[in-house]
C-alpha atoms as a PDB file:
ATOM      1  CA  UNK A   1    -156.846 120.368 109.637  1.00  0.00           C
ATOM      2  CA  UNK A   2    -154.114 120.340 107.094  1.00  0.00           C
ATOM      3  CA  UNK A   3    -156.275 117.659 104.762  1.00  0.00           C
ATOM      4  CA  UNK A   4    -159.588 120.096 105.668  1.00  0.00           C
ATOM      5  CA  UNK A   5    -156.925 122.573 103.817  1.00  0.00           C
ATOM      6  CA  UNK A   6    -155.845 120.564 100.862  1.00  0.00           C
ATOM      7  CA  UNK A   7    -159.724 119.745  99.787  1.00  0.00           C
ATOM      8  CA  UNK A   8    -160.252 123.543 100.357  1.00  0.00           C
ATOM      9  CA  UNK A   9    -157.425 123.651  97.733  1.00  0.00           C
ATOM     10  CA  UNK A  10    -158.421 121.395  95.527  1.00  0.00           C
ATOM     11  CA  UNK A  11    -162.320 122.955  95.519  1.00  0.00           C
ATOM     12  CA  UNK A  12    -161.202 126.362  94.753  1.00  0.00           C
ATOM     13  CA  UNK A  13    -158.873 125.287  91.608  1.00  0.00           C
ATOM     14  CA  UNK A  14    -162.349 123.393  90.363  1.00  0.00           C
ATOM     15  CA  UNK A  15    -164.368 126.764  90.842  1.00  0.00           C
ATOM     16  CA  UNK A  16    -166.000 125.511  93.378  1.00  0.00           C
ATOM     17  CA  UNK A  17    -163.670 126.916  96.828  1.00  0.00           C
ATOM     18  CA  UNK A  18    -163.796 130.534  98.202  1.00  0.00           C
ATOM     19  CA  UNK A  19    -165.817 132.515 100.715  1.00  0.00           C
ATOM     20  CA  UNK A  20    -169.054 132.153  99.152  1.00  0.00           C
ATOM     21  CA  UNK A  21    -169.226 128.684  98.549  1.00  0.00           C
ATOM     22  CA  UNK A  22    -166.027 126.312 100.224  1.00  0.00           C
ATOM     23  CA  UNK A  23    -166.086 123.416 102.003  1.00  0.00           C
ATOM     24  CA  UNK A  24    -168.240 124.288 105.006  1.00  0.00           C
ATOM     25  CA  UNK A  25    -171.491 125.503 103.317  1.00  0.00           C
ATOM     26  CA  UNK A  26    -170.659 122.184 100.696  1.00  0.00           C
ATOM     27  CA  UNK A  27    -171.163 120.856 104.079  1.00  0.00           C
ATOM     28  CA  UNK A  28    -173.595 122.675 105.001  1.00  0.00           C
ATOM     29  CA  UNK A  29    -175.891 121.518 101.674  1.00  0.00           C
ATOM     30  CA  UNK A  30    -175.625 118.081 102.126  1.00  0.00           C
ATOM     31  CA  UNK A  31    -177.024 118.249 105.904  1.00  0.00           C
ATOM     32  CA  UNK A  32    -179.401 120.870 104.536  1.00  0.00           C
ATOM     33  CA  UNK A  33    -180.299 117.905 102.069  1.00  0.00           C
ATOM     34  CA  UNK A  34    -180.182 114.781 104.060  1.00  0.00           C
ATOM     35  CA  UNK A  35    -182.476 116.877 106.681  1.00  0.00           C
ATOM     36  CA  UNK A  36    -185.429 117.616 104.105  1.00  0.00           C
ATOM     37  CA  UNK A  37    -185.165 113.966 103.033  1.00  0.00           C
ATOM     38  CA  UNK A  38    -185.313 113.013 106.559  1.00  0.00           C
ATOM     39  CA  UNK A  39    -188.274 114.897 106.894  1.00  0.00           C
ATOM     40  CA  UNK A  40    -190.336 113.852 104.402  1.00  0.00           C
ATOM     41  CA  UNK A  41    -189.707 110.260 104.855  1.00  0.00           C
ATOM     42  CA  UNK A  42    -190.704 110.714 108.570  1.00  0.00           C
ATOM     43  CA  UNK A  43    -193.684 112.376 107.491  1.00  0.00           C
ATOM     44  CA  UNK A  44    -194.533 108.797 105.075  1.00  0.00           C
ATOM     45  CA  UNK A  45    -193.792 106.862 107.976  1.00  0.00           C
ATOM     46  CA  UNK A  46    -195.899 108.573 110.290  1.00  0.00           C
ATOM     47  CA  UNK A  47    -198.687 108.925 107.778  1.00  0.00           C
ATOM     48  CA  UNK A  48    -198.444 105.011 106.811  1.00  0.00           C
ATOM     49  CA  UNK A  49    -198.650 104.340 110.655  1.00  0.00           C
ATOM     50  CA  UNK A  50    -202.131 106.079 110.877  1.00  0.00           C
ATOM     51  CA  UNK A  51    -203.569 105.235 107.821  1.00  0.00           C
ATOM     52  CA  UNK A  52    -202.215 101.472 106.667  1.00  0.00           C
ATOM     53  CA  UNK A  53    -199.991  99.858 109.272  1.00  0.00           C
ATOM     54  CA  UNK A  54    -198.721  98.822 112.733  1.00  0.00           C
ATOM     55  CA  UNK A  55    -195.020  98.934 113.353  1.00  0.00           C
ATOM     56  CA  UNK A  56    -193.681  95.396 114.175  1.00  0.00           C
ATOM     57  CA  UNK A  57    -190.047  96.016 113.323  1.00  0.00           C
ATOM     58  CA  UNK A  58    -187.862  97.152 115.751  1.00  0.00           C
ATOM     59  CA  UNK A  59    -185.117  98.699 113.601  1.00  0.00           C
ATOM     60  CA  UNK A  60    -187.517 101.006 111.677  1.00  0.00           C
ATOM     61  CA  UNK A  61    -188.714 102.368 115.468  1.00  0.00           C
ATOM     62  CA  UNK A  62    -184.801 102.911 115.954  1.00  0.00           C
ATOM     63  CA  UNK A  63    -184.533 104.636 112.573  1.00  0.00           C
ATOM     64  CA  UNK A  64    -188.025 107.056 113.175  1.00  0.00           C
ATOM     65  CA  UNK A  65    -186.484 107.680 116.750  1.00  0.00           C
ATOM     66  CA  UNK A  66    -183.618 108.929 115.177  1.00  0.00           C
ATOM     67  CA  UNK A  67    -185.266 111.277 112.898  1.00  0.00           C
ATOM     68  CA  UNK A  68    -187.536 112.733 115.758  1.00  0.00           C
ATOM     69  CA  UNK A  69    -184.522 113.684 117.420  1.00  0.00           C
ATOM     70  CA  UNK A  70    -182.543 115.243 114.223  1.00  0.00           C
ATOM     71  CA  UNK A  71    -185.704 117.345 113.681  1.00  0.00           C
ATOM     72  CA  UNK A  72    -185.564 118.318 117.904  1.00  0.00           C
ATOM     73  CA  UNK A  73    -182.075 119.133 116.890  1.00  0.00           C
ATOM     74  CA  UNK A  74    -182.909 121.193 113.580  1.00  0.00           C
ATOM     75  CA  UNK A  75    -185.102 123.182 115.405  1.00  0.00           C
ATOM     76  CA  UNK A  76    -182.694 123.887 118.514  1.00  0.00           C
ATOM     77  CA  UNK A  77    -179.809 124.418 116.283  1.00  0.00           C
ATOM     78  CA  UNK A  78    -178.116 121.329 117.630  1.00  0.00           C
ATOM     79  CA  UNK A  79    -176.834 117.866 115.861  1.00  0.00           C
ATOM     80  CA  UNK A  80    -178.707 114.961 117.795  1.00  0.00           C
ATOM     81  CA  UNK A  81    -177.110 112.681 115.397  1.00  0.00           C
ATOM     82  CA  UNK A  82    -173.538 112.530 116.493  1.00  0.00           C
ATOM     83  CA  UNK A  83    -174.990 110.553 119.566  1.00  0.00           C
ATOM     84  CA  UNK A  84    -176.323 107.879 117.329  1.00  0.00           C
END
């Protein structure tokens, strides 16, 4: 916690720390981020699987299971990643 302090610190000297906008919802942007990009590349995948394609490669099924389950957990509220 004390390092979770010093970039708190460090964030509000740059303008940047505070209530409104501090490390957790910095935090909170980049998920917010990484989840709409998540999205719309499972949305390409799914749409190249119907319309061009047949998966053959097991590591993009891993990676589209993966996003399935971050969008189960957008929707409950819950972080399906940390199991992955």
């Amino acid at each position: 916690m004390h390092n979770v302090d010093q970039l708190n610190i460090m964030l509000q000297q740059y303008g940047l720390g505070g209530t409104e906008l501090g490390l957790d919802s910095i935090i909170a942007q980049v998920q917010s981020t990484l989840g709409s990009a998540l999205v719309i590349f499972i949305l390409w995948d799914y749409v190249a699987f119907y319309f061009f394609w047949h998966y053959k490669n097991w590591a993009r099924k891993y990676i589209l299971s993966i996003g399935v389950f971050y969008l189960i957990g957008c929707f409950f509220d819950f972080n399906f990643l940390q199991f992955f």
